[in-house]
C-alpha atoms as a PDB file:
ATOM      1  CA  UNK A   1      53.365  66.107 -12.751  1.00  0.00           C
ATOM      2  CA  UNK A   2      53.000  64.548 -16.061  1.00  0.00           C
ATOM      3  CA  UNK A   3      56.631  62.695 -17.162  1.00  0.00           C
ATOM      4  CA  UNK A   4      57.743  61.701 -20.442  1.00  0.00           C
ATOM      5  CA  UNK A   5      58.967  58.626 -21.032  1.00  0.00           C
ATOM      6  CA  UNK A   6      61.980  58.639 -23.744  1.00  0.00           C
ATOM      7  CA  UNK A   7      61.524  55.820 -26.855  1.00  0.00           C
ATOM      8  CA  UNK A   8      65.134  55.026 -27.484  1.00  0.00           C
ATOM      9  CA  UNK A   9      65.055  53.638 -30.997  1.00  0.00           C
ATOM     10  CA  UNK A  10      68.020  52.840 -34.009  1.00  0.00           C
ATOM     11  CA  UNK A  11      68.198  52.371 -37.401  1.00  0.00           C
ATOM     12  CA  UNK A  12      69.726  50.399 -39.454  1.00  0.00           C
ATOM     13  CA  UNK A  13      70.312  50.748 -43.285  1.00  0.00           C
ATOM     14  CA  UNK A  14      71.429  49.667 -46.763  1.00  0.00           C
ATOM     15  CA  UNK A  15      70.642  50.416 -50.225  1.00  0.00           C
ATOM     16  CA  UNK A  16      67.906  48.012 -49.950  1.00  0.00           C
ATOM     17  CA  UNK A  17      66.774  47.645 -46.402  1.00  0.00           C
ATOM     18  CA  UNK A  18      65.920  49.428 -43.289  1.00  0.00           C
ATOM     19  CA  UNK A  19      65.223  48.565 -40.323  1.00  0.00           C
ATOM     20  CA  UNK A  20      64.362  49.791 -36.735  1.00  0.00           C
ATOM     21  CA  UNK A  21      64.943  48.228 -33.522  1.00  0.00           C
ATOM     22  CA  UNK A  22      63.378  49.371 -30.256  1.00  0.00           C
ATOM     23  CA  UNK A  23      65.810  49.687 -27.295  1.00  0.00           C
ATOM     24  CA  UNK A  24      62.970  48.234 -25.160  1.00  0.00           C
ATOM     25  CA  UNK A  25      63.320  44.521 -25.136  1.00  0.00           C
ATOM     26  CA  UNK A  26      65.901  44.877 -28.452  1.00  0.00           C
ATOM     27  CA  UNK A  27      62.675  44.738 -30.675  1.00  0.00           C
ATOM     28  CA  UNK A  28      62.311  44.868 -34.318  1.00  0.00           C
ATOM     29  CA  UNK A  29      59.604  46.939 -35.020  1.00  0.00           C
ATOM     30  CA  UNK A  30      60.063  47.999 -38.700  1.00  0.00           C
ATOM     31  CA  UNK A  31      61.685  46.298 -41.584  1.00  0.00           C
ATOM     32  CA  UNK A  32      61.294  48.399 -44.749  1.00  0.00           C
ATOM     33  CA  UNK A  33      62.200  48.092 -48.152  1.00  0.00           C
ATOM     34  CA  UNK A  34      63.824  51.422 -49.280  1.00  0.00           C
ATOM     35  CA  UNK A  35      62.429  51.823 -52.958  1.00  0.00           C
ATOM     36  CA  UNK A  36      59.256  51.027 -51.944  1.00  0.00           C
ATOM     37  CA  UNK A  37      59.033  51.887 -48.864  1.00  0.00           C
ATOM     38  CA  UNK A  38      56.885  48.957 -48.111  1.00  0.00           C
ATOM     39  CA  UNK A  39      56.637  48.404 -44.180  1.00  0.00           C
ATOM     40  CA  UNK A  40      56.921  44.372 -43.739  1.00  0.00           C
ATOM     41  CA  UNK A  41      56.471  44.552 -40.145  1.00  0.00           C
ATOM     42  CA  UNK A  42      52.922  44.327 -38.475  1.00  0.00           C
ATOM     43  CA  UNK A  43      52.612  48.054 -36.857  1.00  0.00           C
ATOM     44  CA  UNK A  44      51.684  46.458 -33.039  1.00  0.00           C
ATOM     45  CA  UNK A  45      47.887  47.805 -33.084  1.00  0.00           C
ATOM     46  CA  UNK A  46      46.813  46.808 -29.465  1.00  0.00           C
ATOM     47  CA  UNK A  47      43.215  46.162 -30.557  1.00  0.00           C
ATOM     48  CA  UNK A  48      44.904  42.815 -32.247  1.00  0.00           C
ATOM     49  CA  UNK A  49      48.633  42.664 -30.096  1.00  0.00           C
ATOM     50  CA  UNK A  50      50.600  45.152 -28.941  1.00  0.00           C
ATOM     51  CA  UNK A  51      53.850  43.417 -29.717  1.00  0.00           C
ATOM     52  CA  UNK A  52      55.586  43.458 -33.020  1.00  0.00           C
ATOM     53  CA  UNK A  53      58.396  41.724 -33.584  1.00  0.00           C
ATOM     54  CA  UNK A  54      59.282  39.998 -29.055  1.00  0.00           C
ATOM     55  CA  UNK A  55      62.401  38.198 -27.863  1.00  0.00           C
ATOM     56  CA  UNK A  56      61.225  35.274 -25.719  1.00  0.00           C
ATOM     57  CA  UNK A  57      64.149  34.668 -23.117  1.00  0.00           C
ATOM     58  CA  UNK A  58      64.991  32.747 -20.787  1.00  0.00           C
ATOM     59  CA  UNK A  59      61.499  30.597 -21.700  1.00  0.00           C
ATOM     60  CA  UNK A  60      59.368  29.816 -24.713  1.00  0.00           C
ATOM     61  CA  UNK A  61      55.622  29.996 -23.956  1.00  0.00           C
ATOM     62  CA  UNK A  62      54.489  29.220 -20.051  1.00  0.00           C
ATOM     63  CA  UNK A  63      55.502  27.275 -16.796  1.00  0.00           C
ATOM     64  CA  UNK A  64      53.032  25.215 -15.368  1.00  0.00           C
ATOM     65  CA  UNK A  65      51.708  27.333 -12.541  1.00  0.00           C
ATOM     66  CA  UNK A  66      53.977  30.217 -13.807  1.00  0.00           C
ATOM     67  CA  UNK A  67      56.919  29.193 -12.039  1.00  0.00           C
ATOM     68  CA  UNK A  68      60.221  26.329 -11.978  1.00  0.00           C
ATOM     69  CA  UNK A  69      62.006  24.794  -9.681  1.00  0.00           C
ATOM     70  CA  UNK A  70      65.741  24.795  -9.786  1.00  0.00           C
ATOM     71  CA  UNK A  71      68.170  23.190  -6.010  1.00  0.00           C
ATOM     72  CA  UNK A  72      64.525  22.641  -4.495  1.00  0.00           C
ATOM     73  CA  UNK A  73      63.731  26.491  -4.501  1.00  0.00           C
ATOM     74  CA  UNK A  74      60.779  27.825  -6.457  1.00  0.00           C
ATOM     75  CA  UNK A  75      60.861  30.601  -8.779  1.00  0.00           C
ATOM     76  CA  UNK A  76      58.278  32.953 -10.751  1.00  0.00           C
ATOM     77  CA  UNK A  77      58.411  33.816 -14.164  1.00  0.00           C
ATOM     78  CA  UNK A  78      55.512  34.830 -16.528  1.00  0.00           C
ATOM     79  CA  UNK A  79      55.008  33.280 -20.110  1.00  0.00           C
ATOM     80  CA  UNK A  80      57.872  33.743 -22.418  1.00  0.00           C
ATOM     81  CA  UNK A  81      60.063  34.861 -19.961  1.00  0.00           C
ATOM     82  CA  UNK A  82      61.153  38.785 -18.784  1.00  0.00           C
ATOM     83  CA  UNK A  83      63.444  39.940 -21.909  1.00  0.00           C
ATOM     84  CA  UNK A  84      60.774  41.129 -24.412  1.00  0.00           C
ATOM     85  CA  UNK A  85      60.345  43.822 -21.563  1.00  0.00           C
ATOM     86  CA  UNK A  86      63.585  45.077 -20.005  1.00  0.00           C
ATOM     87  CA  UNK A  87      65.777  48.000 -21.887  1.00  0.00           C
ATOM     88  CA  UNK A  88      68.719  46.519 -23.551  1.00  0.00           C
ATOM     89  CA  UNK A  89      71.784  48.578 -23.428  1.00  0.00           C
ATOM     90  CA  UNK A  90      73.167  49.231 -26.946  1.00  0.00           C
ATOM     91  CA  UNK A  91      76.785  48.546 -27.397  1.00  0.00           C
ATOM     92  CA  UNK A  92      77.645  48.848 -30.727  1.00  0.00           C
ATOM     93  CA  UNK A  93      76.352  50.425 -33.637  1.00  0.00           C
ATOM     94  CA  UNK A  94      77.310  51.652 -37.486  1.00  0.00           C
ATOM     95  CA  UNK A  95      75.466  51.758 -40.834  1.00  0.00           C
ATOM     96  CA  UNK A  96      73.819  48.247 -41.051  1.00  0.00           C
ATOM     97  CA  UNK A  97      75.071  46.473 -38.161  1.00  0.00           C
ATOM     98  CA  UNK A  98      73.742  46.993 -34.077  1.00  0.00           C
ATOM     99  CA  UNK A  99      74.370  44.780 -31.157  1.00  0.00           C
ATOM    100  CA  UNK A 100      72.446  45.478 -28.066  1.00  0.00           C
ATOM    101  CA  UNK A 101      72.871  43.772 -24.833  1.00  0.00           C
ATOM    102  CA  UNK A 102      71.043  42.381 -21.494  1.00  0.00           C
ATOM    103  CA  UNK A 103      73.344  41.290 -18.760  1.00  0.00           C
ATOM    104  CA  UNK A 104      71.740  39.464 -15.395  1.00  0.00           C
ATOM    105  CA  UNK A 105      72.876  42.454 -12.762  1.00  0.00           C
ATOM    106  CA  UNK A 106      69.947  43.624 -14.407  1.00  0.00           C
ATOM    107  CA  UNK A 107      67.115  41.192 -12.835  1.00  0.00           C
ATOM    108  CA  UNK A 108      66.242  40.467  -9.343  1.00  0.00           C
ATOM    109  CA  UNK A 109      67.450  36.752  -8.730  1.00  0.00           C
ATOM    110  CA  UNK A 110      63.984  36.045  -7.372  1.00  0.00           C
ATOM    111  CA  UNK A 111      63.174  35.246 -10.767  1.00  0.00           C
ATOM    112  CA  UNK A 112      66.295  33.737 -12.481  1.00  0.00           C
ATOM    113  CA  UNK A 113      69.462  33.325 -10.136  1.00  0.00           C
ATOM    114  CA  UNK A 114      71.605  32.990 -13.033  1.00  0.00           C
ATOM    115  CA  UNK A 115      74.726  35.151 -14.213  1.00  0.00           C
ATOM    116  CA  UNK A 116      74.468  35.645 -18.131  1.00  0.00           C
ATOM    117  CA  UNK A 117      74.537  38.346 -20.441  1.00  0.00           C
ATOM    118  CA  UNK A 118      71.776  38.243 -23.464  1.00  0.00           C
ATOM    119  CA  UNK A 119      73.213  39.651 -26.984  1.00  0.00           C
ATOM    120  CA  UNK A 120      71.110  40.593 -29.656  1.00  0.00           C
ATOM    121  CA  UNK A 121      72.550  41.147 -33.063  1.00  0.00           C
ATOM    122  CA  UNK A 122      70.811  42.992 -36.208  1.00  0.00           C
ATOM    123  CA  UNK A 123      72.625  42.870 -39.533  1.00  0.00           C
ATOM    124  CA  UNK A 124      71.870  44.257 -42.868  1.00  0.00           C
ATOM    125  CA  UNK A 125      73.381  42.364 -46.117  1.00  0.00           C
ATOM    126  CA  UNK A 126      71.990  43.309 -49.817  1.00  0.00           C
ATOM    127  CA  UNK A 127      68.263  42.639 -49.358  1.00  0.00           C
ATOM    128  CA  UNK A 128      68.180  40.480 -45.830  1.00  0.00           C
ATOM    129  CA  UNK A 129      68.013  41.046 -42.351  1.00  0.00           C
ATOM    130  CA  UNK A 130      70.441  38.792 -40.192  1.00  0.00           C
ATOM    131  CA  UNK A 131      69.066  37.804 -35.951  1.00  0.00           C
ATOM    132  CA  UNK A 132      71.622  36.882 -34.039  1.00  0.00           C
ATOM    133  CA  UNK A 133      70.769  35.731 -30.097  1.00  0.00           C
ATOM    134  CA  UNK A 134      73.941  35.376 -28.301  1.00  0.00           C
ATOM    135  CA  UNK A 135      73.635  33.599 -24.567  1.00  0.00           C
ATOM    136  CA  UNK A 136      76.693  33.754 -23.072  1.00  0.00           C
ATOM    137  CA  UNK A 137      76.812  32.108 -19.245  1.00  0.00           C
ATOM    138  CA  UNK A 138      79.005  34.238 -17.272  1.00  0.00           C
ATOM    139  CA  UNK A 139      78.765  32.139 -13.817  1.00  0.00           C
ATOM    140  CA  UNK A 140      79.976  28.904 -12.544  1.00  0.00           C
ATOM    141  CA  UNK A 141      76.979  26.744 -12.112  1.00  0.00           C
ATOM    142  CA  UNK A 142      74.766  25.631 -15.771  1.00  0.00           C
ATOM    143  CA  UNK A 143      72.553  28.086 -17.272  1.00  0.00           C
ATOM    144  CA  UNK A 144      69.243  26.658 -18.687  1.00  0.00           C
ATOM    145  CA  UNK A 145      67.164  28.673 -20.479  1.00  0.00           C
ATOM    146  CA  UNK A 146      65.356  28.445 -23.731  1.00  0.00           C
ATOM    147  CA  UNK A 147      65.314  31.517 -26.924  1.00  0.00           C
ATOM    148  CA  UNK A 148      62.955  32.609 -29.560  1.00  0.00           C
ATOM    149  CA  UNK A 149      61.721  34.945 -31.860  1.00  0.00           C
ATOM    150  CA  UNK A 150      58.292  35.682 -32.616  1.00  0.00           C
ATOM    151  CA  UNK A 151      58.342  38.436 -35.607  1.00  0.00           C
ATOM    152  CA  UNK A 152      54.842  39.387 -36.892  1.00  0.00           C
ATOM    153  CA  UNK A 153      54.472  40.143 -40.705  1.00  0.00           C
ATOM    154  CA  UNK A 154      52.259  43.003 -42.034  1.00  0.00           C
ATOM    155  CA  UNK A 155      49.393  41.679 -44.093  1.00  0.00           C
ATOM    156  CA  UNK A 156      48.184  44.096 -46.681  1.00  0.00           C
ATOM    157  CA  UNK A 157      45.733  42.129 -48.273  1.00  0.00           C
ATOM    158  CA  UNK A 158      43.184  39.627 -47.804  1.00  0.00           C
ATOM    159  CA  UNK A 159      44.348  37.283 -45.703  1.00  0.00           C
ATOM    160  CA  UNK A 160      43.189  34.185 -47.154  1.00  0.00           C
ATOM    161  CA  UNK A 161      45.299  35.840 -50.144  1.00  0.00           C
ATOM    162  CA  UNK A 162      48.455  34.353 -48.398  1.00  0.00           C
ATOM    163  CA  UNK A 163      49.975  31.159 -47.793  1.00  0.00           C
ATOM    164  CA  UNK A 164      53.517  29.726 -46.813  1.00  0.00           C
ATOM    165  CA  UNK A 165      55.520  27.764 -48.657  1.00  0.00           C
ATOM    166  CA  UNK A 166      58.005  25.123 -46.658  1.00  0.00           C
ATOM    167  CA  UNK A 167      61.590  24.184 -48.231  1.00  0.00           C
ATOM    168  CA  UNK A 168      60.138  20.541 -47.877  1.00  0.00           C
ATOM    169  CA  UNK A 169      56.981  18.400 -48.663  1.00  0.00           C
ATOM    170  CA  UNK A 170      55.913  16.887 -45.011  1.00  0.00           C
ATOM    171  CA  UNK A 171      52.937  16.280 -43.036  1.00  0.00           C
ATOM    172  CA  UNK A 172      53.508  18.675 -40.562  1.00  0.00           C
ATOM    173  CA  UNK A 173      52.114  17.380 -36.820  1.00  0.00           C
ATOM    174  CA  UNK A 174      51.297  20.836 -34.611  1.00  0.00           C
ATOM    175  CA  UNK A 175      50.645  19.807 -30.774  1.00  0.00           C
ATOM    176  CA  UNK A 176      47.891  21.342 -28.948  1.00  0.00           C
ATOM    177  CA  UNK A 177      47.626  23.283 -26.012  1.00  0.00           C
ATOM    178  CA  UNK A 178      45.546  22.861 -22.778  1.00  0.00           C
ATOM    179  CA  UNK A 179      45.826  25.423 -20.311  1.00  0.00           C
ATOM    180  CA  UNK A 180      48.678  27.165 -22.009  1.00  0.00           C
ATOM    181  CA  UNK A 181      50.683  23.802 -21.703  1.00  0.00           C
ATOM    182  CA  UNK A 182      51.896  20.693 -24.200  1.00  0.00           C
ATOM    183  CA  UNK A 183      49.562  18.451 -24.493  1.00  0.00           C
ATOM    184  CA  UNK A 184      50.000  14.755 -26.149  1.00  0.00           C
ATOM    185  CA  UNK A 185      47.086  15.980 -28.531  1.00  0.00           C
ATOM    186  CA  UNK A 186      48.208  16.131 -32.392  1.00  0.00           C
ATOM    187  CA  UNK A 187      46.833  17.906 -35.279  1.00  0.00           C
ATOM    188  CA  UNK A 188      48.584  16.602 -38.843  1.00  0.00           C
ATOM    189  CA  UNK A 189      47.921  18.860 -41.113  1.00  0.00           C
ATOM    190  CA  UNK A 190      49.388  18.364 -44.992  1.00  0.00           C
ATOM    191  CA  UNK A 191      50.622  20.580 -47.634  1.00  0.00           C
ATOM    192  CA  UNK A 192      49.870  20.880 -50.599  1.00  0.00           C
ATOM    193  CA  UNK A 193      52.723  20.887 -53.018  1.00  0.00           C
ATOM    194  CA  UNK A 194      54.787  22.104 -49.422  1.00  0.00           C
ATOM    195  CA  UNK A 195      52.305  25.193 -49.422  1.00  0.00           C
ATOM    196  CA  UNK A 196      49.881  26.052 -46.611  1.00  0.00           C
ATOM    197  CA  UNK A 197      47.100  27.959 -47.203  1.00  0.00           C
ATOM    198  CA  UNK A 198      46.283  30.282 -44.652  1.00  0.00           C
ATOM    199  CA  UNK A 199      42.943  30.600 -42.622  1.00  0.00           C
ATOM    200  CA  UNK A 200      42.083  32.000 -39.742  1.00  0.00           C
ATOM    201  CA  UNK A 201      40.392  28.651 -38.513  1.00  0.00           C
ATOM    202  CA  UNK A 202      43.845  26.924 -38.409  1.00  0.00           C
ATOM    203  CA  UNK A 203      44.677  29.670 -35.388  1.00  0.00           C
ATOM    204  CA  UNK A 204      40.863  28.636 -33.573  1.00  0.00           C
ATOM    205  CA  UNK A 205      42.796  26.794 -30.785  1.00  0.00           C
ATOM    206  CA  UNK A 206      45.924  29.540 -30.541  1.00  0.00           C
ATOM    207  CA  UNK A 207      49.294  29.013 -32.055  1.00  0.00           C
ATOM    208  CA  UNK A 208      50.702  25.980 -34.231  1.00  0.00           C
ATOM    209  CA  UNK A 209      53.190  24.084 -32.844  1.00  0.00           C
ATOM    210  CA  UNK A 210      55.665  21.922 -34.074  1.00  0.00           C
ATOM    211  CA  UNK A 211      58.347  20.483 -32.109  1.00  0.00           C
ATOM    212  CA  UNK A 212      60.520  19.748 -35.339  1.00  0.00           C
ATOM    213  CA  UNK A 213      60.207  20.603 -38.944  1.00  0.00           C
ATOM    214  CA  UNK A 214      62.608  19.093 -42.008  1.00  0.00           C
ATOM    215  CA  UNK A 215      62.000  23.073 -42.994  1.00  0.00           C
ATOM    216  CA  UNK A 216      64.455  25.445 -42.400  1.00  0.00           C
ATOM    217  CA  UNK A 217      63.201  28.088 -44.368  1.00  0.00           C
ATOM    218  CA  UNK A 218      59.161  29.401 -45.334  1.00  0.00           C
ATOM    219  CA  UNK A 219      58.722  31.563 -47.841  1.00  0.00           C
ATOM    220  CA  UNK A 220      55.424  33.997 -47.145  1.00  0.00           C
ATOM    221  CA  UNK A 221      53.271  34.295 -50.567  1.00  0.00           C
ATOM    222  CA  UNK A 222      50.968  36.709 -51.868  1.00  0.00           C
ATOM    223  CA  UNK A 223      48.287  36.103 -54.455  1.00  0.00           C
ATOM    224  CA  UNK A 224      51.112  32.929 -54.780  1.00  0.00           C
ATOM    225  CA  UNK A 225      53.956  35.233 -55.669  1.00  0.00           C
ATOM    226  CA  UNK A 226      57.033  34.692 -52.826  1.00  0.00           C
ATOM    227  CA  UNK A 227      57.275  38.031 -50.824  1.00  0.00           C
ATOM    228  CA  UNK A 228      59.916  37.234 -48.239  1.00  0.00           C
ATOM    229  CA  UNK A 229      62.685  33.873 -47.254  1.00  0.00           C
ATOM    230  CA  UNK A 230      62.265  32.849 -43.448  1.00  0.00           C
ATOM    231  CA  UNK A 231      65.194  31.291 -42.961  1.00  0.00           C
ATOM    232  CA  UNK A 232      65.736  29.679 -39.286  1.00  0.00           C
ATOM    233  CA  UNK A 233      68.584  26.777 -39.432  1.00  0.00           C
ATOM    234  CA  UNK A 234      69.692  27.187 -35.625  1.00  0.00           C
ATOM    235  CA  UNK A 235      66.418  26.244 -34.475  1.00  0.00           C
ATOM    236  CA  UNK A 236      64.670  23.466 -33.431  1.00  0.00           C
ATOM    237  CA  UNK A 237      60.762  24.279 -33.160  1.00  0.00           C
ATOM    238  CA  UNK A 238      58.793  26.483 -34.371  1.00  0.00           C
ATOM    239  CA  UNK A 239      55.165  28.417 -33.979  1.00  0.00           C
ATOM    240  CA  UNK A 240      53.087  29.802 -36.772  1.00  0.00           C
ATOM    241  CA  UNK A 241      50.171  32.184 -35.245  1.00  0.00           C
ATOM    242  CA  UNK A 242      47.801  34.935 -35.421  1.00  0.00           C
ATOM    243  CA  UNK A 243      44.688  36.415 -33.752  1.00  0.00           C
ATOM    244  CA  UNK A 244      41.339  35.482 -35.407  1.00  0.00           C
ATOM    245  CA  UNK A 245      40.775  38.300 -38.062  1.00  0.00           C
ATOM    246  CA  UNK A 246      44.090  40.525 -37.583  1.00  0.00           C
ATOM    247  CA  UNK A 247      46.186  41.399 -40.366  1.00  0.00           C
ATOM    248  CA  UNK A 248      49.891  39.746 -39.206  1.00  0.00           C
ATOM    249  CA  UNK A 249      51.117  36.328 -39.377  1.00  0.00           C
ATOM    250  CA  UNK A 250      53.774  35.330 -36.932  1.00  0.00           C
ATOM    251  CA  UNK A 251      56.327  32.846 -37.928  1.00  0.00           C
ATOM    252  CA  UNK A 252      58.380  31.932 -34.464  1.00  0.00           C
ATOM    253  CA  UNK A 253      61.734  30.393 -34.331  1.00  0.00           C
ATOM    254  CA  UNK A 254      61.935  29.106 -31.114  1.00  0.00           C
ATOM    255  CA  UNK A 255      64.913  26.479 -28.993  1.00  0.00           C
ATOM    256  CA  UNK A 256      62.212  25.397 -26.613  1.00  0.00           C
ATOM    257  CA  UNK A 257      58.671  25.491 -25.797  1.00  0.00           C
ATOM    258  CA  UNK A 258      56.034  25.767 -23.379  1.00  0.00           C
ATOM    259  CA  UNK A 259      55.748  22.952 -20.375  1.00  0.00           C
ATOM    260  CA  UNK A 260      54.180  20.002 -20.851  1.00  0.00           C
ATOM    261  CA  UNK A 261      51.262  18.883 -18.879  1.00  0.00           C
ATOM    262  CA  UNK A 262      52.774  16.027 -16.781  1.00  0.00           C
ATOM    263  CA  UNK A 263      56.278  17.888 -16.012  1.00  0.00           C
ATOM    264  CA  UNK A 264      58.152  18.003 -13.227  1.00  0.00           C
ATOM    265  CA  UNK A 265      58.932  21.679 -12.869  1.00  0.00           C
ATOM    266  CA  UNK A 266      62.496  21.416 -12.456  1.00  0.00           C
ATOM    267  CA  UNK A 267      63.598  23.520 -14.526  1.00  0.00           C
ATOM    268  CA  UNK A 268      67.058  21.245 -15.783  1.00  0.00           C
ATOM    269  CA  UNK A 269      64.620  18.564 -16.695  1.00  0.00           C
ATOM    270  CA  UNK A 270      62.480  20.866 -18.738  1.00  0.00           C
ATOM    271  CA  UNK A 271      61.290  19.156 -22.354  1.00  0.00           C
ATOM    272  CA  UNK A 272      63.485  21.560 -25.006  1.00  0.00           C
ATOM    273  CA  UNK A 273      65.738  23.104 -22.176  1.00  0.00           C
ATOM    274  CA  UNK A 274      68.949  24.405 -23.454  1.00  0.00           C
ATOM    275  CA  UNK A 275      72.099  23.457 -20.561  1.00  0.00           C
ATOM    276  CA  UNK A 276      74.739  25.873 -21.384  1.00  0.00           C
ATOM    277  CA  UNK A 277      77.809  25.563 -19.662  1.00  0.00           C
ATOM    278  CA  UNK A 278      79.939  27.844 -17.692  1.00  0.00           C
ATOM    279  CA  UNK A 279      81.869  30.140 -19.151  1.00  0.00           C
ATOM    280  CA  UNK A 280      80.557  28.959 -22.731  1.00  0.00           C
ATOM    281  CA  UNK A 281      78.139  30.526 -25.244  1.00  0.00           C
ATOM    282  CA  UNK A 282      75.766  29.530 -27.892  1.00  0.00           C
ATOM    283  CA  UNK A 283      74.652  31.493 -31.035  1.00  0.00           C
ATOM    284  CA  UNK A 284      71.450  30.901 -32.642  1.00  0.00           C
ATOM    285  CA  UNK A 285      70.554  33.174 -35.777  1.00  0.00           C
ATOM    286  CA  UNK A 286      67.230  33.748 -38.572  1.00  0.00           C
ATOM    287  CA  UNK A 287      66.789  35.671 -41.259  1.00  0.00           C
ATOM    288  CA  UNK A 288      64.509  37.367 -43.144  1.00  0.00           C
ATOM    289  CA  UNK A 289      64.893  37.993 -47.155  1.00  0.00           C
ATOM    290  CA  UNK A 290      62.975  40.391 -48.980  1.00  0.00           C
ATOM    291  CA  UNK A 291      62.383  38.882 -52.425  1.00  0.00           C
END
């Protein structure tokens, strides 16, 4: 017999701004601007991606071999991590303000034998969007785990019509990947007048990444007119990517990244592994401005 699977979805609202959040893996899959009614979220066609707007939890990018090592046990987990596809609860909710959470009695501890509980946090103010991840460790041994967003923006036009423009002039130094992991290999590529011109040939080998950025905020342009403020203080490194000839460009906050090629696997000794301790919690928030 054929079943039905229930989309649990909410919406969020101002005078200015909407925006929808999917229960499944607390994701942000509209962002609208209500006298336009311009969508500014990429629409998740799976010829290009079938994501839209993913949390990556408790990893950024992939494990070497797919898996970590933490008191001389090995554990499995696939490339940015399990959150992006679990059902978050949803615990709070008015006008332009939901909270949804993820706590660990949810997941099989063959995969992460830690007790947390995952918050997720979407507030409207005047014409931005606020992204609050909350970790909060709720056992007594460390929790390490990494966070980070990866929102794709709709692209109406052209896309060599649009280019991003960084708070700062800087040569900007993206590391490569080989086989999914960190390598030592650098690409410097420089701005011009702190604006980046986009092309699909600067996404020919996958994502850029940067493991810091004097940046904290990217504006996207179109035809060189400012469309929306990235704004990403709390974190650390950051991706820019696409897939050759779609129409989305995904600027990724991130607190962590994917393995590099010579490490060890245990997972405390990961490069850009967050140690949280017990009992404690950590906040890391973006936003996004419609201009």
């Amino acid at each position: 017999m054929f079943q039905q699977t229930t989309i649990l979805k909410t919406t969020i609202f101002n005078s200015e701004l909407s925006a929808t959040i999917n229960h499944k893996g607390a994701e942000l899959i509209s962002l609208k601007k209500i006298n336009s009614n311009k969508e500014y979220i990429w629409d998740g066609n799976p010829i290009y991606w079938g994501k839209q707007s993913p949390i990556l939890f408790p990893i950024v990018g992939t494990l070497k071999n797919n898996s970590y090592t933490y008191k001389e046990k090995t554990y499995e987990l696939s490339r940015h991590g399990f959150a992006r596809d679990m059902n978050f609860d949803l615990i709070s909710h008015n006008e332009n303000k939901v909270i949804f959470s993820l706590p660990s009695s949810r997941l099989k501890k063959e995969r992460y034998p830690f007790e947390f509980e995952l918050r997720i946090i979407y507030t409207i103010q005047n014409s931005e969007l606020i992204v609050s991840y909350h970790v909060i460790n709720k056992g007594i041994d460390v929790l390490p785990f990494s966070i980070g967003g990866h929102p794709a923006f709709a692209l109406s036009k052209k896309f060599e019509t649009y280019s991003l423009q960084f708070e700062t002039d800087e040569i900007l130094t993206s590391y490569q990947l080989k086989y999914d992991l960190l390598s030592e290999k650098t690409k410097e590529i420089h701005l011009v007048k702190n604006r980046l011109p986009l092309t699909y040939s600067l996404f020919e080998n996958d994502a850029l990444i940067f493991k810091k950025l004097k940046s904290k905020q990217i504006q996207i342009l179109e035809t060189g007119i400012p469309i929306l403020n990235f704004t990403f203080k709390d974190f650390p490194n950051f991706g820019i990517w696409t897939k050759i000839n779609a129409p989305f460009i995904c600027l990724e906050p991130w607190v962590g990244y994917s393995d590099v090629l010579n490490t060890t696997g245990n997972i405390l000794e990961k490069e850009g592994i967050q140690i949280l301790e017990s009992n404690s919690s950590k906040e890391f928030k973006y936003s996004i401005e419609i201009l």
